[in-house]
N, C-alpha and C. Protein backbone atom coordinates (compact mmCIF):
# COMPACT_ATOMS: atom_id res chain seq x y z
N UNK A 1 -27.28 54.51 27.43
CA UNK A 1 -27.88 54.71 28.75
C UNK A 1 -29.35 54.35 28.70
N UNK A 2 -29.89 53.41 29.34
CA UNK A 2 -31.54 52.99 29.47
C UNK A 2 -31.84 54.00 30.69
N UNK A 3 -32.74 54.58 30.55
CA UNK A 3 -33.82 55.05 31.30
C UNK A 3 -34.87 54.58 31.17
N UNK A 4 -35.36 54.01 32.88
CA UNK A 4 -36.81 53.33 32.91
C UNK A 4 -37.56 54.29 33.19
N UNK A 5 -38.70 54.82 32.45
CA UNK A 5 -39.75 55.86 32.36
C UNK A 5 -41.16 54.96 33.40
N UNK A 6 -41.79 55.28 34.34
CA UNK A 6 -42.81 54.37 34.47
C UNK A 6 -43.68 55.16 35.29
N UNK A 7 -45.01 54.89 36.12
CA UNK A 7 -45.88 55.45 37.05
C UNK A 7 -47.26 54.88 37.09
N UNK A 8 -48.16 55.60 37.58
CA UNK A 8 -49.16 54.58 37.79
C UNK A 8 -49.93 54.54 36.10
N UNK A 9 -51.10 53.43 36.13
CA UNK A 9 -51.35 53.33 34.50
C UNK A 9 -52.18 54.83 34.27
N UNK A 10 -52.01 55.50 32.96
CA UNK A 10 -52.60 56.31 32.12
C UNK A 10 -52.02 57.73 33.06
N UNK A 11 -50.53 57.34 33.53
CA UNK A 11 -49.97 58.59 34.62
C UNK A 11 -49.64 59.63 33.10
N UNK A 12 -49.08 59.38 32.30
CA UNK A 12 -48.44 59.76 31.11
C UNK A 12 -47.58 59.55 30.99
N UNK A 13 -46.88 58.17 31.25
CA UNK A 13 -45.48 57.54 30.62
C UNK A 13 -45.38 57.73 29.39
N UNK A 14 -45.97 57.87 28.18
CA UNK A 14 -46.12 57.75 27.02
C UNK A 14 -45.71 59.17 26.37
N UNK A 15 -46.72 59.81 27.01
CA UNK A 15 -46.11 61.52 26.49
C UNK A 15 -44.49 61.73 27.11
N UNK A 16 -44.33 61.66 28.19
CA UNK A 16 -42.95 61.64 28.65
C UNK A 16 -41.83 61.54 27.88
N UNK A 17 -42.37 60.24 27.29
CA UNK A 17 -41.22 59.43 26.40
C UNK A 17 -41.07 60.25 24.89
N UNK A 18 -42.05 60.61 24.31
CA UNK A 18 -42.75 60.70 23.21
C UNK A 18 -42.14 62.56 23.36
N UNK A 19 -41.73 63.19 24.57
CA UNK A 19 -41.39 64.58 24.78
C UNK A 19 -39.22 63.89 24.93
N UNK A 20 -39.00 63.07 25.67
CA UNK A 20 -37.83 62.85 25.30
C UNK A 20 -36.97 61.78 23.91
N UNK A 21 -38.56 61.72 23.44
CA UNK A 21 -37.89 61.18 21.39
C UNK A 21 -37.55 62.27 20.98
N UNK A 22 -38.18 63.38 21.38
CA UNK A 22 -38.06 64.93 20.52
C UNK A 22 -36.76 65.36 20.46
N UNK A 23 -36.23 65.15 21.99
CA UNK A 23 -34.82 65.58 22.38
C UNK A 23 -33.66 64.79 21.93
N UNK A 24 -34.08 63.36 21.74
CA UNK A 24 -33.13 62.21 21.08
C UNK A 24 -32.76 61.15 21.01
N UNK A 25 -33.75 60.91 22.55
CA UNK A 25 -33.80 59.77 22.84
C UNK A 25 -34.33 58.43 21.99
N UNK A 26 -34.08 57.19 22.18
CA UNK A 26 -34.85 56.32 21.42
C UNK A 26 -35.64 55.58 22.22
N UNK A 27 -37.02 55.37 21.84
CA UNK A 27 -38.02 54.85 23.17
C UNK A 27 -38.43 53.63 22.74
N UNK A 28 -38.25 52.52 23.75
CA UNK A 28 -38.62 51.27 23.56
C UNK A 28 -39.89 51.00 24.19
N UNK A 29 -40.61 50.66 24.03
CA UNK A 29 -42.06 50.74 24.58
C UNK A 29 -42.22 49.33 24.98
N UNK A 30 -42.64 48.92 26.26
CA UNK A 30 -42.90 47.34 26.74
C UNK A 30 -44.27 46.89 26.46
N UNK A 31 -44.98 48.14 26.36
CA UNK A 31 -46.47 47.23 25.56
C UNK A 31 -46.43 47.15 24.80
N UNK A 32 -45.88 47.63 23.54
CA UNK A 32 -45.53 47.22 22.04
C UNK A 32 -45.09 45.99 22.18
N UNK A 33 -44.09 45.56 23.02
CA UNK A 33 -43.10 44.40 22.90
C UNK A 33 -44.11 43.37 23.45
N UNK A 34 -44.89 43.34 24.56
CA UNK A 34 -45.31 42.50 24.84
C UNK A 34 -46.72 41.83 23.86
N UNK A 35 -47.31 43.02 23.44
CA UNK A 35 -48.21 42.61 22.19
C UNK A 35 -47.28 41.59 21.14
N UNK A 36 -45.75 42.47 21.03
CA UNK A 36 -45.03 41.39 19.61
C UNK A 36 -44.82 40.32 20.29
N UNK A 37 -44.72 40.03 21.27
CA UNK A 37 -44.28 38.17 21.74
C UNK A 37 -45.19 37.23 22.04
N UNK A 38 -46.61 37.80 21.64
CA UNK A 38 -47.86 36.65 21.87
C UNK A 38 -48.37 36.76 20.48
N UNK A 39 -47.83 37.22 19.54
CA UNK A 39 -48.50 37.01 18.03
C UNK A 39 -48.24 35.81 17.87
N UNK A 40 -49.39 35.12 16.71
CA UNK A 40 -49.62 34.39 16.39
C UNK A 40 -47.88 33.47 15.89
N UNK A 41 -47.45 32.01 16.31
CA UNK A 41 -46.10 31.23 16.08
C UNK A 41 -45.15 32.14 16.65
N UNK A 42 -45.24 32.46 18.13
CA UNK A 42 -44.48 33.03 18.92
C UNK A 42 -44.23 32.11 20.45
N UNK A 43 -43.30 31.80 20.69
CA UNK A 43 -42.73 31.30 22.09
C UNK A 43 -44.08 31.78 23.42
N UNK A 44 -44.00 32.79 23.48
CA UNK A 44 -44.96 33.95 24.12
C UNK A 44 -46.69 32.92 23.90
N UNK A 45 -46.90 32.83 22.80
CA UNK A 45 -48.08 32.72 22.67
C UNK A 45 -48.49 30.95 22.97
N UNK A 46 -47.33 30.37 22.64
CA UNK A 46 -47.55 28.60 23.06
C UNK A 46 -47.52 28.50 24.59
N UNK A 47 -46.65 29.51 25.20
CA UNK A 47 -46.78 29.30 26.66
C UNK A 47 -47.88 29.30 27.34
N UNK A 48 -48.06 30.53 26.78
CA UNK A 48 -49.49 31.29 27.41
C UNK A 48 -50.69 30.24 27.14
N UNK A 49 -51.21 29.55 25.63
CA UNK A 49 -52.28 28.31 25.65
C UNK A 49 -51.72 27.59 26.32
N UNK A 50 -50.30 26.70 26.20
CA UNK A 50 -49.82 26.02 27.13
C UNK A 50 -50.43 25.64 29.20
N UNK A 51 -50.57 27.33 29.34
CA UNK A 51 -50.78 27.67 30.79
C UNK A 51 -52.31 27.57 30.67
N UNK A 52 -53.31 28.68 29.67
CA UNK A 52 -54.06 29.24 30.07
C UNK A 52 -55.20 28.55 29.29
N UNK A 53 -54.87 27.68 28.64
CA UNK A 53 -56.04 27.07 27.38
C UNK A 53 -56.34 27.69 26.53
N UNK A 54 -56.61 26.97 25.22
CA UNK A 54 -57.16 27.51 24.07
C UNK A 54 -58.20 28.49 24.09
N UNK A 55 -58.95 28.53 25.19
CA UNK A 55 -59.95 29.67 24.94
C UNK A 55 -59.80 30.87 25.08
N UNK A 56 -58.34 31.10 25.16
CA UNK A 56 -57.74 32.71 25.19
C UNK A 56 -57.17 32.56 23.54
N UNK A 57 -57.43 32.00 22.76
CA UNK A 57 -57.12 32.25 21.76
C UNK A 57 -58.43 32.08 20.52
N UNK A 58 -57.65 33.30 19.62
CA UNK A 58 -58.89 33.53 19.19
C UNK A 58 -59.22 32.16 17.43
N UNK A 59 -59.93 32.74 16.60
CA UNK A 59 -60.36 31.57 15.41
C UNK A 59 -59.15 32.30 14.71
N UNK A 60 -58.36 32.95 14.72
CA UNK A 60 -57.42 33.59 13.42
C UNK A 60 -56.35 33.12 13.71
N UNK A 61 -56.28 32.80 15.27
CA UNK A 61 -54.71 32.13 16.02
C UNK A 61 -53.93 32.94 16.77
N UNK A 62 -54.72 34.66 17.05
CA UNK A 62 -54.56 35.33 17.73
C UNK A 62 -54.78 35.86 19.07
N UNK A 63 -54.34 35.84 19.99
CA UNK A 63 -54.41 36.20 21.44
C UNK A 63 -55.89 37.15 21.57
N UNK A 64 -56.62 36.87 22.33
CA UNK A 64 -57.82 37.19 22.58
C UNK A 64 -57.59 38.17 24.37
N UNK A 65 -56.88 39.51 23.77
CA UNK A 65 -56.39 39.97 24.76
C UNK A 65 -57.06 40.30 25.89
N UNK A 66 -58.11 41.01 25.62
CA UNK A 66 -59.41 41.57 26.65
C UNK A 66 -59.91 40.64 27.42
N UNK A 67 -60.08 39.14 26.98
CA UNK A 67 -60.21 38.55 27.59
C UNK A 67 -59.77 37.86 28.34
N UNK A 68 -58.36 37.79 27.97
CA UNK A 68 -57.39 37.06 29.51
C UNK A 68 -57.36 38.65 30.39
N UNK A 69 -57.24 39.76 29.88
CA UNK A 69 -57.33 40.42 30.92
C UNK A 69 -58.17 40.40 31.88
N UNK A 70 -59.24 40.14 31.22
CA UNK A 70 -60.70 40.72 32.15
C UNK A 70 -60.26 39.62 33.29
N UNK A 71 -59.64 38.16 32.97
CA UNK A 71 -59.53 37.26 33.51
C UNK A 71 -58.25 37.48 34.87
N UNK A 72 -57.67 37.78 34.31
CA UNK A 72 -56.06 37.91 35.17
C UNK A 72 -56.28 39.21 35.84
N UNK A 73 -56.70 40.08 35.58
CA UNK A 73 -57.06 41.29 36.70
C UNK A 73 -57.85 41.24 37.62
N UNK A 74 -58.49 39.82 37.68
CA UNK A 74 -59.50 39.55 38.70
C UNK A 74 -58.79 38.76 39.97
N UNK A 75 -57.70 38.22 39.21
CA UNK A 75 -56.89 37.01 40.28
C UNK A 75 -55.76 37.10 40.00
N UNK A 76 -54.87 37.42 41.27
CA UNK A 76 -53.64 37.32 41.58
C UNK A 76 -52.93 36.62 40.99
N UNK A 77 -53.47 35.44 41.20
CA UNK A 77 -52.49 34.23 41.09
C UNK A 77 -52.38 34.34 39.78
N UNK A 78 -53.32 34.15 38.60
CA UNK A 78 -53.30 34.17 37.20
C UNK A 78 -52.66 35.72 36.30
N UNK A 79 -52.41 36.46 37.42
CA UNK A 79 -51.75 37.24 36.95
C UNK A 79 -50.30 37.28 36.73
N UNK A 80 -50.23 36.51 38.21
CA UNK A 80 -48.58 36.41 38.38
C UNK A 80 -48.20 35.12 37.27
N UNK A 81 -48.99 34.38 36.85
CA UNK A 81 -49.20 33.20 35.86
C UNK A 81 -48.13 33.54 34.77
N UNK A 82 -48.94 34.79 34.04
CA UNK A 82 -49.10 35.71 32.93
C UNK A 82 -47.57 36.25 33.17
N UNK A 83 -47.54 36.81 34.04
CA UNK A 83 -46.21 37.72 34.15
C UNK A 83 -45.10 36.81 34.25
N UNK A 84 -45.05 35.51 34.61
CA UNK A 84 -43.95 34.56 34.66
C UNK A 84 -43.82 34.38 33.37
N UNK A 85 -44.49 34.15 31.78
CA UNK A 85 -44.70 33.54 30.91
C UNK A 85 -43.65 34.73 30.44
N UNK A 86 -44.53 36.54 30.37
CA UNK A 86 -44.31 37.22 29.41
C UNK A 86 -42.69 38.22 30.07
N UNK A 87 -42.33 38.48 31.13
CA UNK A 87 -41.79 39.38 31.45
C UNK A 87 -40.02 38.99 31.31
N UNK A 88 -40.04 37.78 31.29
CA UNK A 88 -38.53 36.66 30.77
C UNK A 88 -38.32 37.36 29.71
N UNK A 89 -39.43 37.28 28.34
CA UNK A 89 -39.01 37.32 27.11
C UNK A 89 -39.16 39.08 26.59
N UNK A 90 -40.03 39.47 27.66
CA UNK A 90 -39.90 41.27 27.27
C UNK A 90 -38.10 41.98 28.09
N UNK A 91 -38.43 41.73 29.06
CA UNK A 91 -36.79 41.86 29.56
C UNK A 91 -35.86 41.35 28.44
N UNK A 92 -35.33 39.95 28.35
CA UNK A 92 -34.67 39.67 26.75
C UNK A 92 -34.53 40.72 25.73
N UNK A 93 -36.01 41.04 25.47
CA UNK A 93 -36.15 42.13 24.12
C UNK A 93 -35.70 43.20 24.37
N UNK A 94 -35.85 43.61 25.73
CA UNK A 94 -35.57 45.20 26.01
C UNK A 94 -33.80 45.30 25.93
N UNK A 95 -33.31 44.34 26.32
CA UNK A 95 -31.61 44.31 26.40
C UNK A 95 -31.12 44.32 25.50
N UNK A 96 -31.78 43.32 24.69
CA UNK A 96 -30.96 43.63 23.29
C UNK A 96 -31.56 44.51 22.30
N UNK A 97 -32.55 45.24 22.50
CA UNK A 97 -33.02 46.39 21.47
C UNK A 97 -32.04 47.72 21.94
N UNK A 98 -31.36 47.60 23.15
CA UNK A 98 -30.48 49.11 23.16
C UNK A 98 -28.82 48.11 23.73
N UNK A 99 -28.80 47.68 23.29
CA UNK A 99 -27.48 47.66 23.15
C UNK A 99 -26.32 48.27 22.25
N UNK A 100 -26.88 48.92 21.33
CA UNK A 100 -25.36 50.14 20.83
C UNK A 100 -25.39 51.29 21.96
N UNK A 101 -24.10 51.39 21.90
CA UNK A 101 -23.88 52.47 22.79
C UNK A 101 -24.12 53.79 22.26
N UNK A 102 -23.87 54.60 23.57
CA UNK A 102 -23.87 56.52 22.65
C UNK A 102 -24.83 56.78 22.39
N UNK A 103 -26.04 55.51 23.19
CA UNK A 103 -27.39 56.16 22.74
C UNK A 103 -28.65 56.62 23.90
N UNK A 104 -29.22 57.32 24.33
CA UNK A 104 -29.99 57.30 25.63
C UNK A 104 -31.11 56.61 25.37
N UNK A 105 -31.96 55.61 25.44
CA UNK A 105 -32.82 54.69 25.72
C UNK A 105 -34.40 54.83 26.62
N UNK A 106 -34.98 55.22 26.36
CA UNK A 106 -36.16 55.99 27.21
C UNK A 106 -37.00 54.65 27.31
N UNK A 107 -36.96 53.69 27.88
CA UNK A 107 -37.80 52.51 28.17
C UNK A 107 -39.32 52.59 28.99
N UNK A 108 -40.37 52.60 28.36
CA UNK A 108 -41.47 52.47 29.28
C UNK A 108 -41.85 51.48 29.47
N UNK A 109 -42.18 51.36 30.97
CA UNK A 109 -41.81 49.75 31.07
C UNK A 109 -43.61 50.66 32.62
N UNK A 110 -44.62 49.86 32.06
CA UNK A 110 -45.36 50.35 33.37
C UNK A 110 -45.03 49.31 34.53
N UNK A 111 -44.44 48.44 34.63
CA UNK A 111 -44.16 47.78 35.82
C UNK A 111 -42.73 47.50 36.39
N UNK A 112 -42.34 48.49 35.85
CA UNK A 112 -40.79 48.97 36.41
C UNK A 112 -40.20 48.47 37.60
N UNK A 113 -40.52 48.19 38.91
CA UNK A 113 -40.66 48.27 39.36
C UNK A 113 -40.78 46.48 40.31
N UNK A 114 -42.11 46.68 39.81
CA UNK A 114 -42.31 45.36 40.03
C UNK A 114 -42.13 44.34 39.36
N UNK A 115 -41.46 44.50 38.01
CA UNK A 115 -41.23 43.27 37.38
C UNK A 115 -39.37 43.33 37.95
N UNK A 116 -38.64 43.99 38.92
CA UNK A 116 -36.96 44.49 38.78
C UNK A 116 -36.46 44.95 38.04
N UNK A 117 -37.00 45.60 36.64
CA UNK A 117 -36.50 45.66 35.63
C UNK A 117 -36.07 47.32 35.45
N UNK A 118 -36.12 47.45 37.08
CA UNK A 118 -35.06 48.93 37.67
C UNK A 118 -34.29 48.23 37.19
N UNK A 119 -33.23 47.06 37.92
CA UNK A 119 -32.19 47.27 38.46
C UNK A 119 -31.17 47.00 36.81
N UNK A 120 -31.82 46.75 35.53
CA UNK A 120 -31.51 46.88 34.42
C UNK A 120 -30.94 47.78 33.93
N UNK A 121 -31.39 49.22 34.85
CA UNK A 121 -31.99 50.75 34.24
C UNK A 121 -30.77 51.32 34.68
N UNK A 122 -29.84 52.38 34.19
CA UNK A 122 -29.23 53.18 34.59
C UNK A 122 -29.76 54.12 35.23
N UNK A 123 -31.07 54.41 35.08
CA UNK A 123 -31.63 56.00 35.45
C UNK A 123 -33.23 55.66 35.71
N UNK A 124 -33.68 55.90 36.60
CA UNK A 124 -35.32 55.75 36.91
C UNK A 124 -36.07 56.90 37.58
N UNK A 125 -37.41 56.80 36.19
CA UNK A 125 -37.52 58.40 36.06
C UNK A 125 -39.30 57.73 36.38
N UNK A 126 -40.02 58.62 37.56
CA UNK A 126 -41.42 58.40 38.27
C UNK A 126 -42.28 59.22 37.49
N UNK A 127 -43.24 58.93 36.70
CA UNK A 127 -43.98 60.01 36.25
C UNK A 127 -45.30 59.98 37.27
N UNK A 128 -45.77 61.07 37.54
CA UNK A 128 -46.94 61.08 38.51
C UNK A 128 -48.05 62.06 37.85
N UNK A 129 -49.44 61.49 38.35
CA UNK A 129 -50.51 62.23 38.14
C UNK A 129 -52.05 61.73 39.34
N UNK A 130 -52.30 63.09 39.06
CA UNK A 130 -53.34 62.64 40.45
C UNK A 130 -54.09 61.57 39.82
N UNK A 131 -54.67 60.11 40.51
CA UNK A 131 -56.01 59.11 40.26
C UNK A 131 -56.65 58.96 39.56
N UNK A 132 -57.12 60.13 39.85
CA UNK A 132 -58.59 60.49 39.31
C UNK A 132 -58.00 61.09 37.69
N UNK A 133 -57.06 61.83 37.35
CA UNK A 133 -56.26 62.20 36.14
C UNK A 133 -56.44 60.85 35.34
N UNK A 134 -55.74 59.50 35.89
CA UNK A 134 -54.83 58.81 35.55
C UNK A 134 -56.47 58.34 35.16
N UNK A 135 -57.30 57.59 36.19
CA UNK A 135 -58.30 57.52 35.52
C UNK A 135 -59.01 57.21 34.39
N UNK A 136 -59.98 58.64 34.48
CA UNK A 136 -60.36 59.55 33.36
C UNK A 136 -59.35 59.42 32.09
N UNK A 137 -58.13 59.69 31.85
CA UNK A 137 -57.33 59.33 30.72
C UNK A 137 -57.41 57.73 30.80
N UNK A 138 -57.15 56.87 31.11
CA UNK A 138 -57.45 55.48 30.76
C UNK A 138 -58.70 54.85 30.69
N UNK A 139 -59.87 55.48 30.89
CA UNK A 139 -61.03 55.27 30.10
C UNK A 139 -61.28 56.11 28.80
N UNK A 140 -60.63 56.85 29.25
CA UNK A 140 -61.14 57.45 27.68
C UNK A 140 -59.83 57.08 26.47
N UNK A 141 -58.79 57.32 26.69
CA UNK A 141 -57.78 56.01 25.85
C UNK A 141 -58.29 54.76 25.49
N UNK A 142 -58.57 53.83 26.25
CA UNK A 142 -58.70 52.96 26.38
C UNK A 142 -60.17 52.15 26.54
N UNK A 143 -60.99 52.44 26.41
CA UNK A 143 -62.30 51.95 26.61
C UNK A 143 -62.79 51.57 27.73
N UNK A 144 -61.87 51.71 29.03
CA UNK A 144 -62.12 50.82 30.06
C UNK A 144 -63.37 51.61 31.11
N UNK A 145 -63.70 50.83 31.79
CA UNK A 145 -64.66 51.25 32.70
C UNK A 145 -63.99 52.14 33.71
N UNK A 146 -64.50 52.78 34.94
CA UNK A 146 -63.75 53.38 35.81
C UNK A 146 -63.14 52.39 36.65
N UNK A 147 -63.92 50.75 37.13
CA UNK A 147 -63.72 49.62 38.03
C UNK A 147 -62.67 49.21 37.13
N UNK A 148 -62.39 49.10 35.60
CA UNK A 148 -61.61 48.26 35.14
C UNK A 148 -60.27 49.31 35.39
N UNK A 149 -59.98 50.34 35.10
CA UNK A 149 -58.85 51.72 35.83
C UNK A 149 -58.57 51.50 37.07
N UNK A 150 -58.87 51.26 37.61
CA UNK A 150 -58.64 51.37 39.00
C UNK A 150 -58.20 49.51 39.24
N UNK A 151 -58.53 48.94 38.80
CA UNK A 151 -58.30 47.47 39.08
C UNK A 151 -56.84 47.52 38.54
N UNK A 152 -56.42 48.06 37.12
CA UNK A 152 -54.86 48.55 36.90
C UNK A 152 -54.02 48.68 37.39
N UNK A 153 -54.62 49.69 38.18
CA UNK A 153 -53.81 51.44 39.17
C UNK A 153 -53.38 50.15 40.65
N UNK A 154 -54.61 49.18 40.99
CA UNK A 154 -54.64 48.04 42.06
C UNK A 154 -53.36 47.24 41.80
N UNK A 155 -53.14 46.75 40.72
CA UNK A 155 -52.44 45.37 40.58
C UNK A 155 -50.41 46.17 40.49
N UNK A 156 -50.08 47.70 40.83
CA UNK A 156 -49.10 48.37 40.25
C UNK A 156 -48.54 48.50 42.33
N UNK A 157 -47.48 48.67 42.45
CA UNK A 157 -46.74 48.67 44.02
C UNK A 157 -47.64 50.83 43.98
N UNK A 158 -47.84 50.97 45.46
CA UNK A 158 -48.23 51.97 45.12
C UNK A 158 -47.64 53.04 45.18
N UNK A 159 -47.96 54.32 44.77
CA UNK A 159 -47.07 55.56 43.60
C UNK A 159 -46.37 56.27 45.12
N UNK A 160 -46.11 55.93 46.04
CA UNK A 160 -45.52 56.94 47.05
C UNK A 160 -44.56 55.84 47.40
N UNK A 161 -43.92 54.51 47.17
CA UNK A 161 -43.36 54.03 47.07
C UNK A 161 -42.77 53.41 45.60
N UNK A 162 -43.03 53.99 44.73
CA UNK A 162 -42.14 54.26 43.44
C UNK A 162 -41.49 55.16 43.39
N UNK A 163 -42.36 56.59 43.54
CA UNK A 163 -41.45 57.91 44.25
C UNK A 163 -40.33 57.72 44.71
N UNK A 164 -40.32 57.10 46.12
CA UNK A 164 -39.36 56.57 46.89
C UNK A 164 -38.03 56.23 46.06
N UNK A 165 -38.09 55.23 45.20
CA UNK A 165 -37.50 54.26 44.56
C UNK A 165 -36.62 55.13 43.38
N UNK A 166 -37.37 56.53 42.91
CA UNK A 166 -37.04 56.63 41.57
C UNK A 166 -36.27 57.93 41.47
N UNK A 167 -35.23 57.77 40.44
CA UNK A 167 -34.08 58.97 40.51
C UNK A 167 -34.61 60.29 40.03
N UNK A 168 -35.66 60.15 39.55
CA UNK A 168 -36.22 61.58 38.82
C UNK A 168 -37.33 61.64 39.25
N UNK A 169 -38.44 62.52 39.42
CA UNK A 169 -40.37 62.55 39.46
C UNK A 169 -40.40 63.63 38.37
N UNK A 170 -41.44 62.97 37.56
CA UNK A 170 -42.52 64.33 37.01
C UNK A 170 -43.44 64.12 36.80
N UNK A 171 -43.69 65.28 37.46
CA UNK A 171 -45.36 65.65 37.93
C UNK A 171 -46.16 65.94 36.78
N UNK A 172 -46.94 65.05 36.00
CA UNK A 172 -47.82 65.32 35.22
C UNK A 172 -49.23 65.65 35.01
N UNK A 173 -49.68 66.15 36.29
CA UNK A 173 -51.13 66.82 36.67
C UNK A 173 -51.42 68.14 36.21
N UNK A 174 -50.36 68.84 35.44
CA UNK A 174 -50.87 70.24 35.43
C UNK A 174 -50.42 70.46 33.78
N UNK A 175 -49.98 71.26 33.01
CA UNK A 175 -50.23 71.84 32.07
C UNK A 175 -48.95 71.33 31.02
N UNK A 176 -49.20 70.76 29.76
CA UNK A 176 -48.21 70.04 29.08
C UNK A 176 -46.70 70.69 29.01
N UNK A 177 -46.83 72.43 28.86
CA UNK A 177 -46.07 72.59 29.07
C UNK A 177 -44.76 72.68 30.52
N UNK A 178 -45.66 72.67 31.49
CA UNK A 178 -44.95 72.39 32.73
C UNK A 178 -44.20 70.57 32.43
N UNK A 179 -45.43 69.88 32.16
CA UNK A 179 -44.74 68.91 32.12
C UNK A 179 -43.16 69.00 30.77
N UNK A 180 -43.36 69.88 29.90
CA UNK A 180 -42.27 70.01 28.77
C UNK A 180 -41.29 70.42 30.05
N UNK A 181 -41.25 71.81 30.69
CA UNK A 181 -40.12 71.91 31.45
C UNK A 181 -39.37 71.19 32.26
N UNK A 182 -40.11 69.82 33.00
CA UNK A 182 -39.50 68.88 33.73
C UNK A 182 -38.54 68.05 32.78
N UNK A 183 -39.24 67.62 31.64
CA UNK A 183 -38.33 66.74 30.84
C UNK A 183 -36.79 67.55 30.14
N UNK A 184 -37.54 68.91 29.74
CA UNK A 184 -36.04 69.43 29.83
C UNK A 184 -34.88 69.28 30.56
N UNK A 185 -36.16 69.88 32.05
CA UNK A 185 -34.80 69.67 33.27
C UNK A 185 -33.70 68.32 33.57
N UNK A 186 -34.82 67.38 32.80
CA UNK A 186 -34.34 66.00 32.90
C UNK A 186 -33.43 64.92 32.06
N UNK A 187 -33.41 66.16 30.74
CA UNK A 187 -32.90 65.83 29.16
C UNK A 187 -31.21 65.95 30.27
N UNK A 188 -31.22 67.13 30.69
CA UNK A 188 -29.44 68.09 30.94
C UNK A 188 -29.51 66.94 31.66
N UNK A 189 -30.08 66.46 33.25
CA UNK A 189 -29.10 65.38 33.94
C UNK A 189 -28.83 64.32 33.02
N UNK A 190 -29.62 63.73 32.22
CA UNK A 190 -29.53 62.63 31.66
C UNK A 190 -28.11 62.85 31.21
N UNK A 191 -27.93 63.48 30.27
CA UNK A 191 -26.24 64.14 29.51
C UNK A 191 -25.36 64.27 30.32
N UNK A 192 -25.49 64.78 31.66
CA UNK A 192 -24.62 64.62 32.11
C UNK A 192 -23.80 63.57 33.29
N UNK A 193 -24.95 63.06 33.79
CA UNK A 193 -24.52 62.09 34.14
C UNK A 193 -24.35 60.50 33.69
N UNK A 194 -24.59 60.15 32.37
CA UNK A 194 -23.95 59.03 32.14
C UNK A 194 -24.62 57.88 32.44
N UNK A 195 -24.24 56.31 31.72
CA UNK A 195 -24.51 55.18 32.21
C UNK A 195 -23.62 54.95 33.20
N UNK A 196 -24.53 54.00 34.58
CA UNK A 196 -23.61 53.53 35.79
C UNK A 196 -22.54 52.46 35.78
């Protein structure tokens, strides 16, 4: 059974997942995957110079990540560039990394959503946190500015129409353990209801 885990960036998809490994799940992470398909003599990574020129790559032969970001979060178009190149071959990876059965699959995928990679999902689970939460945790994770957070949180469909969309919510604004009780609550449906 895949479950797509997702919400806005630095919502806490990560702990989510990382609270249903505990229970048994196995979690495939899409930014892991997408970091592994632009390493250096990767499909991923010829496309991308292919598209974007050598100057996103660095003197070692490695993807010079920060800087196509800074680049592609500024413009649409070069984003959607990016996402044509990488989201083919992360989808690919994600299908065939849970294919044995008998197993529940906790996929964080932050663009769930907008890449379709619901309609993959047996089960789609919304994690939420107030903005300003989400924020504050992705600058301080992450080094980013508050303009570069929010330019993120910008480029994602927005969180009251993922809601909408998604078979589970948890609310991750308040106290880890509240958030532990949702995933509980969410471990039992998972078990019992099954892949579709």
């Amino acid at each position: 059974m895949k479950v797509g885990v997702t919400g806005i960036y630095a919502s806490g998809k990560g702990t989510v997942c990382s609270m249903l490994e505990k229970r048994g799940a196995r979690v495939i992470d899409t930014d892991i995957i997408a970091r592994e398909i632009v390493e250096p003599g990767t499909k991923g990574l010829a496309l991308i110079e292919d598209t974007f020129g050598s100057s996103f790559i660095k003197a070692d032969g490695s993807l010079d990540r920060s800087l196509l970001a800074s680049k592609v979060f500024k413009d649409s178009a070069l984003l959607e560039m990016l996402n044509a190149i990488t989201h083919p071959i992360i989808l690919g990876e994600v299908l065939k990394r849970t294919s044995p059965v008998g197993v529940i699959y906790a996929v964080n995928v932050p663009l769930l959503y907008e890449t379709g990679f619901d309609l993959y999902m047996d089960f789609n689970v919304v994690v939420i946190s107030e903005t300003g939460q989400a924020v504050t945790r992705g600058m301080t994770r992450d080094g980013m500015t508050e303009k570069e957070a929010l330019a993120r949180i910008k480029h994602q469909i927005p969180l009251n129409e993922k809601i909408g969309l998604a078979d589970y919510v948890i609310d991750n604004s308040f106290s880890i353990e509240n958030t532990e009780r949702q995933v509980s609550e969410l471990w039992n449906i998972l078990n019992q209801t099954g892949p579709r």
